[in-house]
N, C-alpha and C. Protein backbone atom coordinates (compact mmCIF):
# COMPACT_ATOMS: atom_id res chain seq x y z
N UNK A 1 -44.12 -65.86 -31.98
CA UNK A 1 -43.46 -65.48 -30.75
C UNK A 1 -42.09 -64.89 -31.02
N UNK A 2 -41.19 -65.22 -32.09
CA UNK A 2 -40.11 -64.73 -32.45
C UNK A 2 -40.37 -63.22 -32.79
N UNK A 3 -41.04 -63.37 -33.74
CA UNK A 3 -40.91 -61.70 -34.15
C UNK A 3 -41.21 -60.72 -33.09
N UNK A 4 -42.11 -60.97 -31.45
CA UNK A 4 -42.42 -60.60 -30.45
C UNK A 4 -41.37 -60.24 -30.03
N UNK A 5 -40.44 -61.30 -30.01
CA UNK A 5 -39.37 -61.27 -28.97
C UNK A 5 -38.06 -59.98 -29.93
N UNK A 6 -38.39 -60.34 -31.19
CA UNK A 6 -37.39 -59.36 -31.98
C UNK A 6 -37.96 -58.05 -31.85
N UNK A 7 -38.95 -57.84 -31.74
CA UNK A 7 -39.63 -56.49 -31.36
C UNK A 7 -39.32 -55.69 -30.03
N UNK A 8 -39.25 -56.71 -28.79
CA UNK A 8 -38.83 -56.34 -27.60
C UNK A 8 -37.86 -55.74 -27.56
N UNK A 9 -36.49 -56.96 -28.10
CA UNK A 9 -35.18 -56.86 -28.04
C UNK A 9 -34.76 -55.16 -28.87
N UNK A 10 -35.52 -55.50 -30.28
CA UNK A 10 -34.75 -53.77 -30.97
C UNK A 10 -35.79 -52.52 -30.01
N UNK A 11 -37.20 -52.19 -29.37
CA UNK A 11 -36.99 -51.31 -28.70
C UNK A 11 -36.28 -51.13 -27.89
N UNK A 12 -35.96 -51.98 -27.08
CA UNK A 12 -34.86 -51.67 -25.43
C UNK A 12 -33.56 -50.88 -25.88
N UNK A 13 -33.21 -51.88 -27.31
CA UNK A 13 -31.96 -51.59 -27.50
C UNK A 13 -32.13 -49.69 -28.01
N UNK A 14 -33.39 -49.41 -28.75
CA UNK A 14 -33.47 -47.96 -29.36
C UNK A 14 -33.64 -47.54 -27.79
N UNK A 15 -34.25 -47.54 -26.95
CA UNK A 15 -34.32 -46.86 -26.26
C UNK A 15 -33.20 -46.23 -25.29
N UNK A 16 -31.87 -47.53 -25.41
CA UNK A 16 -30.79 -47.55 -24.34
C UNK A 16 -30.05 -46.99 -25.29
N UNK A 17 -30.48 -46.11 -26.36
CA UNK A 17 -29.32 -45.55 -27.03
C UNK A 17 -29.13 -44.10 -26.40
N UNK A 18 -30.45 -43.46 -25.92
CA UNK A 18 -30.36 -41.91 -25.35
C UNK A 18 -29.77 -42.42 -24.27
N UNK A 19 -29.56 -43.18 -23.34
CA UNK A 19 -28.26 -43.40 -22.27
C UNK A 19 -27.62 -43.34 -22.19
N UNK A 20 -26.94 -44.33 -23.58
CA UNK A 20 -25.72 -44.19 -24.41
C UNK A 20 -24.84 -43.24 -24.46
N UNK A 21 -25.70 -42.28 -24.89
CA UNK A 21 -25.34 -40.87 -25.73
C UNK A 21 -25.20 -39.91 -24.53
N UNK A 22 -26.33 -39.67 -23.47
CA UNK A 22 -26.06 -38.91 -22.05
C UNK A 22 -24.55 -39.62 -21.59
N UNK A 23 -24.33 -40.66 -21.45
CA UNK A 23 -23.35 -41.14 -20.49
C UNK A 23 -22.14 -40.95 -21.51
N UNK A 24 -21.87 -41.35 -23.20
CA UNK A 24 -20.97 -40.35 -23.80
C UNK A 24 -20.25 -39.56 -23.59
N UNK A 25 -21.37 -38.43 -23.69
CA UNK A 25 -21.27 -37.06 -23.50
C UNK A 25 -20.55 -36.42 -22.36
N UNK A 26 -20.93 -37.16 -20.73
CA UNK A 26 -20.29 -36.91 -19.89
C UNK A 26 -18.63 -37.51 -20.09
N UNK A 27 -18.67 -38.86 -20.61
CA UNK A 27 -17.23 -39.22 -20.52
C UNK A 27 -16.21 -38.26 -21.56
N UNK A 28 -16.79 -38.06 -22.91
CA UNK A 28 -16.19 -37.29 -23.22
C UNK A 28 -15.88 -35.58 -22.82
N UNK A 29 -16.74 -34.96 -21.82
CA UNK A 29 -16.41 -33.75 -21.14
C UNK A 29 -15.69 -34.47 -20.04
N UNK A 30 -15.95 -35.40 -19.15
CA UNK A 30 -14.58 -35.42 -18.71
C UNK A 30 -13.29 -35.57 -19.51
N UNK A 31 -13.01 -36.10 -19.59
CA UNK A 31 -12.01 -36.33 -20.51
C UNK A 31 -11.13 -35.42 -21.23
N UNK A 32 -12.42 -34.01 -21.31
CA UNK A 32 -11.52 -32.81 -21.92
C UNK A 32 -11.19 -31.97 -20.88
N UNK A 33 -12.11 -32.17 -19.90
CA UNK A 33 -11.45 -31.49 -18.57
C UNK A 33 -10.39 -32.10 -18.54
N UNK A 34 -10.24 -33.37 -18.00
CA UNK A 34 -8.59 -34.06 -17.61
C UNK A 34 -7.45 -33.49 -18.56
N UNK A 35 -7.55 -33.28 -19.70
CA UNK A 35 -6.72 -32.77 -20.77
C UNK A 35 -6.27 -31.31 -20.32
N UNK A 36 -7.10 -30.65 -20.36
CA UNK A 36 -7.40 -29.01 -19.65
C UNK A 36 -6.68 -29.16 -18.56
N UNK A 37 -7.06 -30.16 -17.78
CA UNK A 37 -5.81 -29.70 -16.20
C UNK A 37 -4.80 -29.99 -16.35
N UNK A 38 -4.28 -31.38 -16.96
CA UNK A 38 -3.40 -31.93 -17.34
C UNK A 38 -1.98 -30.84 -18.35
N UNK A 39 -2.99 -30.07 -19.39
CA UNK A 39 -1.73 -29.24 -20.02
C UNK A 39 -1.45 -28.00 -19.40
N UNK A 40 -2.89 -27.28 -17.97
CA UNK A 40 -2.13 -26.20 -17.65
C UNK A 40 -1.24 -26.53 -16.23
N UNK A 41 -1.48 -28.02 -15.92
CA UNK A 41 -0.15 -28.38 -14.68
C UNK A 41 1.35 -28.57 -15.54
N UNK A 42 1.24 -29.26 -16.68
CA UNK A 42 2.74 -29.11 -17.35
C UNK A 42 2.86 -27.86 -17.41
N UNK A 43 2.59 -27.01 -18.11
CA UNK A 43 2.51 -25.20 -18.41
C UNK A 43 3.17 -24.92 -17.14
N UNK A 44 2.57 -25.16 -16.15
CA UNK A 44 2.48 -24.58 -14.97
C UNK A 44 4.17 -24.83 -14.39
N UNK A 45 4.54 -26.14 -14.46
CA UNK A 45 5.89 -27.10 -14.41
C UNK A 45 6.65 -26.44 -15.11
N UNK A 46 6.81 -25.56 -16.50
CA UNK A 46 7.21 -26.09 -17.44
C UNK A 46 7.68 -24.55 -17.40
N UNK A 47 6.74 -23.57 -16.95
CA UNK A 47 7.07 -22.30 -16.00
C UNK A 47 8.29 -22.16 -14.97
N UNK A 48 7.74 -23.32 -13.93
CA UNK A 48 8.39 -23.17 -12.71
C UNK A 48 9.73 -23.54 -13.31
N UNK A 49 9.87 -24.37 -14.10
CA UNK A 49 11.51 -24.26 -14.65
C UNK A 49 12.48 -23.67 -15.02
N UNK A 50 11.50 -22.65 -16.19
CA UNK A 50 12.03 -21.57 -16.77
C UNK A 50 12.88 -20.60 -15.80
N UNK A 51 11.40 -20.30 -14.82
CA UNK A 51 12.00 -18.91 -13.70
C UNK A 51 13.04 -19.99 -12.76
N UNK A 52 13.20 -21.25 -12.68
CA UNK A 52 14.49 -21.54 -11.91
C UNK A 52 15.45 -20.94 -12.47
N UNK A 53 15.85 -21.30 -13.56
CA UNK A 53 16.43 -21.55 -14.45
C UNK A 53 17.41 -20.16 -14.31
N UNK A 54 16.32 -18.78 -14.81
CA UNK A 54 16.79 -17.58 -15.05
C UNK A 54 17.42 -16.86 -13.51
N UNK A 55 17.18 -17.75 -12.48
CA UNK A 55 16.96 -17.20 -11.15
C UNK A 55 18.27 -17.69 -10.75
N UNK A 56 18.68 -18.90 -11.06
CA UNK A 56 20.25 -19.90 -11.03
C UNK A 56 21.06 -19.33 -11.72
N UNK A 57 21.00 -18.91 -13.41
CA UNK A 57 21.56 -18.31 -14.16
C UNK A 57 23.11 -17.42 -13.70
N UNK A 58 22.64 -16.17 -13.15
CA UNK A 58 23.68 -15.35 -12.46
C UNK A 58 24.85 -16.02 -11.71
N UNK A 59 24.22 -16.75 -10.44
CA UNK A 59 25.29 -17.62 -10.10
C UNK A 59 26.15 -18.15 -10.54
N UNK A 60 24.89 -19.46 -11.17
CA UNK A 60 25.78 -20.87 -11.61
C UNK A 60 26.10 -20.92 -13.26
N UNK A 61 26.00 -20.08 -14.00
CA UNK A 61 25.93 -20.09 -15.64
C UNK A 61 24.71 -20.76 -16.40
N UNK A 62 24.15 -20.93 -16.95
CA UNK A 62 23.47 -21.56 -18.10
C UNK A 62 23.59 -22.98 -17.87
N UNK A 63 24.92 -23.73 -17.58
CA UNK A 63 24.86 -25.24 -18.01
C UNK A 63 24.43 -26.28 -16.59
N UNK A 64 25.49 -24.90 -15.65
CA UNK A 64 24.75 -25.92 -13.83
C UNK A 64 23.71 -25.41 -13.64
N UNK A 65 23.06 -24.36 -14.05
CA UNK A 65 21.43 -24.10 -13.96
C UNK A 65 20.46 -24.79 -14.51
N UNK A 66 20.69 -25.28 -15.72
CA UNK A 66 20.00 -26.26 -16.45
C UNK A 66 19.74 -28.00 -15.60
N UNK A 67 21.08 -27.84 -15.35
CA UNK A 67 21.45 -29.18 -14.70
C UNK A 67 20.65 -29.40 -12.95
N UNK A 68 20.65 -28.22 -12.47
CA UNK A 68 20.23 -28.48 -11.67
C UNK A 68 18.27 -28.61 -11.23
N UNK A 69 18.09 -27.57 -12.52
CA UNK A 69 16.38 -26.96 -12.41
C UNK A 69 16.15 -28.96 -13.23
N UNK A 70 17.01 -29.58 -13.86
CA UNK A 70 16.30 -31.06 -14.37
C UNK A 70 16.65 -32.09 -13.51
N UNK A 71 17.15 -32.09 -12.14
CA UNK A 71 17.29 -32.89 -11.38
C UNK A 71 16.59 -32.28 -10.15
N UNK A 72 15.95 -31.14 -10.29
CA UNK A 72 14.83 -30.83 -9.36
C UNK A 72 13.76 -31.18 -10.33
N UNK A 73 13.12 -31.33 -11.67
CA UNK A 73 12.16 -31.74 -12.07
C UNK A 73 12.13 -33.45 -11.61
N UNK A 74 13.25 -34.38 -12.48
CA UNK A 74 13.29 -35.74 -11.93
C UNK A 74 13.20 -35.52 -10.59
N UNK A 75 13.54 -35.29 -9.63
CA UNK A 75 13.27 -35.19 -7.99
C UNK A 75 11.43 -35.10 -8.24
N UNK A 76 10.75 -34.29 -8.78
CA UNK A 76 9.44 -34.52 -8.60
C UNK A 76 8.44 -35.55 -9.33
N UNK A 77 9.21 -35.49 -10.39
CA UNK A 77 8.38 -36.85 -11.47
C UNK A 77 8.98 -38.16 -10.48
N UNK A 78 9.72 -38.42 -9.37
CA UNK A 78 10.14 -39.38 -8.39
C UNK A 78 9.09 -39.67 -7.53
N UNK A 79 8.70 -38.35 -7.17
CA UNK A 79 7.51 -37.71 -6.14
C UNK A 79 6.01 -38.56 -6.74
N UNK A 80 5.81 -38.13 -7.81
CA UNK A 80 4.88 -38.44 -8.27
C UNK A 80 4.55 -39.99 -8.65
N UNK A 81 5.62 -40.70 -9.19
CA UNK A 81 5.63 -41.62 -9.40
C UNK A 81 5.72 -42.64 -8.23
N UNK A 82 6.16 -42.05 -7.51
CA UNK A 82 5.88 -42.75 -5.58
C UNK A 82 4.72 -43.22 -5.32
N UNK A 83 3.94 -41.84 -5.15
CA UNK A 83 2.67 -41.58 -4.82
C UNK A 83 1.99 -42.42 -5.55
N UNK A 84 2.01 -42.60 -7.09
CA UNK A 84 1.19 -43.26 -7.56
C UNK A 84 1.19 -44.57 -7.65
N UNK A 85 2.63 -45.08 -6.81
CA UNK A 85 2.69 -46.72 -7.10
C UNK A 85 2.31 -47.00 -5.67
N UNK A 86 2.41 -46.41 -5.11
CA UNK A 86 1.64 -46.99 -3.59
C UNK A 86 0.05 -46.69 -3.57
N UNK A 87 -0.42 -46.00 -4.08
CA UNK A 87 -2.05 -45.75 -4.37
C UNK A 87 -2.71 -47.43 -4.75
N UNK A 88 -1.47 -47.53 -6.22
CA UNK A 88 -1.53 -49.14 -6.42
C UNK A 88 -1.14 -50.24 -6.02
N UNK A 89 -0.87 -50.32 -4.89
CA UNK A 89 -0.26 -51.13 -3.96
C UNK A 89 -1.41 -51.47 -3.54
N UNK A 90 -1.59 -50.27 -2.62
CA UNK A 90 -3.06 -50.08 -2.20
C UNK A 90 -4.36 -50.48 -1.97
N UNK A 91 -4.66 -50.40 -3.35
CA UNK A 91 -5.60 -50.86 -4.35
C UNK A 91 -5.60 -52.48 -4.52
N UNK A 92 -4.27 -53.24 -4.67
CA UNK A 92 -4.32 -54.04 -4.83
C UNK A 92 -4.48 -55.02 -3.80
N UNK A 93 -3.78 -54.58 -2.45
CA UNK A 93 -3.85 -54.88 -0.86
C UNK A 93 -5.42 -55.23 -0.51
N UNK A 94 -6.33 -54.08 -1.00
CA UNK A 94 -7.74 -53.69 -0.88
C UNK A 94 -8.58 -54.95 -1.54
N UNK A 95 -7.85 -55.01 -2.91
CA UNK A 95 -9.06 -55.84 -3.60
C UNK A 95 -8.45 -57.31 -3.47
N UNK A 96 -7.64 -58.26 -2.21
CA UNK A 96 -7.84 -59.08 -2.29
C UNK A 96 -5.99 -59.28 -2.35
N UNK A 97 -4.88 -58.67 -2.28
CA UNK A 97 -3.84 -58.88 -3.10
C UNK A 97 -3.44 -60.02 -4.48
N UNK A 98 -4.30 -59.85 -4.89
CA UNK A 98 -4.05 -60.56 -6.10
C UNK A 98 -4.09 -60.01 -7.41
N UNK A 99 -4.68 -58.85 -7.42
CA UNK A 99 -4.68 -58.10 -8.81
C UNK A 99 -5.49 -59.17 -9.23
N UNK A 100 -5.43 -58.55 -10.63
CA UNK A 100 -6.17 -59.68 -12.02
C UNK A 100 -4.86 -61.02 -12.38
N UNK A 101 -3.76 -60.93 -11.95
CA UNK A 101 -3.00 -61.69 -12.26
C UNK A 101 -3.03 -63.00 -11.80
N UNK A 102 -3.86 -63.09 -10.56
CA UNK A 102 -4.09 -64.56 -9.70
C UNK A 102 -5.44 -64.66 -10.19
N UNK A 103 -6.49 -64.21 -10.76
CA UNK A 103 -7.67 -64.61 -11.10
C UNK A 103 -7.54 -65.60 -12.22
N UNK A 104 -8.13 -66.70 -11.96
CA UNK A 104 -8.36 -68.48 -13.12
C UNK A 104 -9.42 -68.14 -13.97
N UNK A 105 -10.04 -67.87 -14.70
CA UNK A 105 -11.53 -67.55 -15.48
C UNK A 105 -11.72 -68.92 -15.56
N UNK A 106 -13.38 -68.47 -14.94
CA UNK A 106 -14.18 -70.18 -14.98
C UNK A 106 -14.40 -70.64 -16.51
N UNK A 107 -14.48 -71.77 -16.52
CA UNK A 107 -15.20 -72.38 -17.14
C UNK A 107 -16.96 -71.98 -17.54
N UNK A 108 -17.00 -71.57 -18.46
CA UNK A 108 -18.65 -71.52 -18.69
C UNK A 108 -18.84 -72.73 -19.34
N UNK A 109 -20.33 -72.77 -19.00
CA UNK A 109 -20.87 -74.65 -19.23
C UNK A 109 -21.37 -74.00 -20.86
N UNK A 110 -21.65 -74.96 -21.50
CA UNK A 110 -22.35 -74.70 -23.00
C UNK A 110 -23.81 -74.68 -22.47
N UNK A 111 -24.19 -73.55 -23.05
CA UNK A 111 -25.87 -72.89 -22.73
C UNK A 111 -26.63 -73.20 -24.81
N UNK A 112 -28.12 -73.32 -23.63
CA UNK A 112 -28.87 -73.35 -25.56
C UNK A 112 -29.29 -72.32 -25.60
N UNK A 113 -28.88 -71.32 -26.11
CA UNK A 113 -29.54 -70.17 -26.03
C UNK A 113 -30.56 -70.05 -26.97
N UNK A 114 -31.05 -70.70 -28.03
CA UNK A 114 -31.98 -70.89 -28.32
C UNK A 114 -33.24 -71.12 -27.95
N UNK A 115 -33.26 -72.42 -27.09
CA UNK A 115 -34.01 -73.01 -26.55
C UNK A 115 -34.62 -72.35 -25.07
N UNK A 116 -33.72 -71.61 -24.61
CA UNK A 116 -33.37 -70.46 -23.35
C UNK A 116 -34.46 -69.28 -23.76
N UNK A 117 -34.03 -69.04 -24.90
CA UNK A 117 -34.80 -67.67 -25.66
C UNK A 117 -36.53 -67.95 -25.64
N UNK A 118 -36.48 -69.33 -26.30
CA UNK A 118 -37.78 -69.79 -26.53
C UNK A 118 -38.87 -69.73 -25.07
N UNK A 119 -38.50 -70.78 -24.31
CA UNK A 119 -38.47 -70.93 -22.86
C UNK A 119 -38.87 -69.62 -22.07
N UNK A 120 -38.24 -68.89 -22.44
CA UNK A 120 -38.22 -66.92 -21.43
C UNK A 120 -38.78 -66.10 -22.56
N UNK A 121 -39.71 -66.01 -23.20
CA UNK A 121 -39.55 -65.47 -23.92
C UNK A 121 -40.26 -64.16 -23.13
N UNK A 122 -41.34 -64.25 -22.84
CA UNK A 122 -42.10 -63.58 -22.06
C UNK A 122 -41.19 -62.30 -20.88
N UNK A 123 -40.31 -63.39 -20.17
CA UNK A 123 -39.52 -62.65 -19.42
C UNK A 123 -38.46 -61.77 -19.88
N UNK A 124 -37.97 -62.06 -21.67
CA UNK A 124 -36.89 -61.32 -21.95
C UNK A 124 -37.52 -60.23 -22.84
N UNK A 125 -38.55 -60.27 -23.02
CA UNK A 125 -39.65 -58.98 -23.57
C UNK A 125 -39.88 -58.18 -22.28
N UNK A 126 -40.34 -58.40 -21.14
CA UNK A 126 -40.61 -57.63 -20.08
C UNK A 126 -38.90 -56.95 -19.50
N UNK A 127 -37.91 -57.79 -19.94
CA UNK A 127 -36.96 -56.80 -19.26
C UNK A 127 -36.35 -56.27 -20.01
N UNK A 128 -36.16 -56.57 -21.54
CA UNK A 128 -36.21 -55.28 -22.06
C UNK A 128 -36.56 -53.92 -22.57
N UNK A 129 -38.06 -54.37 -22.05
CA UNK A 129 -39.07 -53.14 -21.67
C UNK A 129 -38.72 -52.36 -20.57
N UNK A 130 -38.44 -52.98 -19.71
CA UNK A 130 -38.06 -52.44 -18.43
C UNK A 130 -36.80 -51.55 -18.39
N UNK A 131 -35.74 -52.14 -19.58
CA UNK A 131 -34.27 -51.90 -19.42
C UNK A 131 -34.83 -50.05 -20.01
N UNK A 132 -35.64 -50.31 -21.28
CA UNK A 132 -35.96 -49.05 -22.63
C UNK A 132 -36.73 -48.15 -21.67
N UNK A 133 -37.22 -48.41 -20.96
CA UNK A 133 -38.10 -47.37 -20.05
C UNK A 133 -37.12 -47.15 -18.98
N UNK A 134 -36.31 -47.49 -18.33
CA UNK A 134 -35.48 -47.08 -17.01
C UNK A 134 -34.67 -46.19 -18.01
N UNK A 135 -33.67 -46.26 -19.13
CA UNK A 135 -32.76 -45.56 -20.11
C UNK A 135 -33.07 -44.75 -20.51
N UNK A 136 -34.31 -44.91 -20.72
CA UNK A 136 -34.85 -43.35 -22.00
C UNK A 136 -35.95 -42.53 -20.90
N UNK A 137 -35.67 -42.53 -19.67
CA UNK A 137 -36.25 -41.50 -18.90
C UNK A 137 -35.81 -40.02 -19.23
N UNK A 138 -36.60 -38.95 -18.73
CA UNK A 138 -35.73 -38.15 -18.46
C UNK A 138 -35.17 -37.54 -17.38
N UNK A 139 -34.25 -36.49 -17.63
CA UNK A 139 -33.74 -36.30 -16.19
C UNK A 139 -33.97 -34.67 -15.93
């Protein structure tokens, strides 16, 4: 019955590897998107400074132009950083106000997982059949 059950366990697991690898794949293309937007909004920032900058110039000289185009950037990294701490406020209001910081982690009781294994064996062959066939579909 063991080697049954070791048989179950390594297909599910081969099978939940093409899941694996689909769901990967997406995290890592996101991820390069986020990068991609992320460096052409600095670019983009990093622009809008420049042309302050040259646009102040005439007026105010080089040093109050500088001074002023980086206390209109801090004025928006203010902006931003607003926005994003009340999102998390938010969030935290939403899920209960407690964050993870008021959560106690239970106690888990001591399990035989041996004896558990033995016991189910039947049932933990059928769901990791179940798991290897729902994963390695295609789409």
């Amino acid at each position: 019955m063991e080697s049954l059950l070791r048989l179950a366990l390594i297909a599910g697991t081969g099978a939940s590897i093409g899941g694996l690898q689909r769901a990967g794949r997406r995290i890592a293309v996101g991820i390069a998107v986020a990068l991609v937007i992320g460096l052409l909004g600095a670019s983009a920032l990093g622009w809008f400074a420049v042309a302050g900058w040259y646009a102040l110039l005439p007026q105010l000289g080089p040093a109050w132009s500088a001074l002023i185009i980086g206390l209109a950037l801090a004025l928006v990294a203010a902006l931003v950083w607003a926005v994003a701490e009340r999102g998390r406020r938010r969030r935290t209001i939403r899920n209960g106000g407690l964050g993870l910081a008021g959560l106690v982690p239970p106690q888990l009781p001591s399990i035989d997982v041996a004896g558990l294994m033995e016991r189910n064996a039947g049932t933990i062959m059928l769901a990791a059949f179940a798991a290897g066939m729902f994963l390695n579909r295609r789409r």
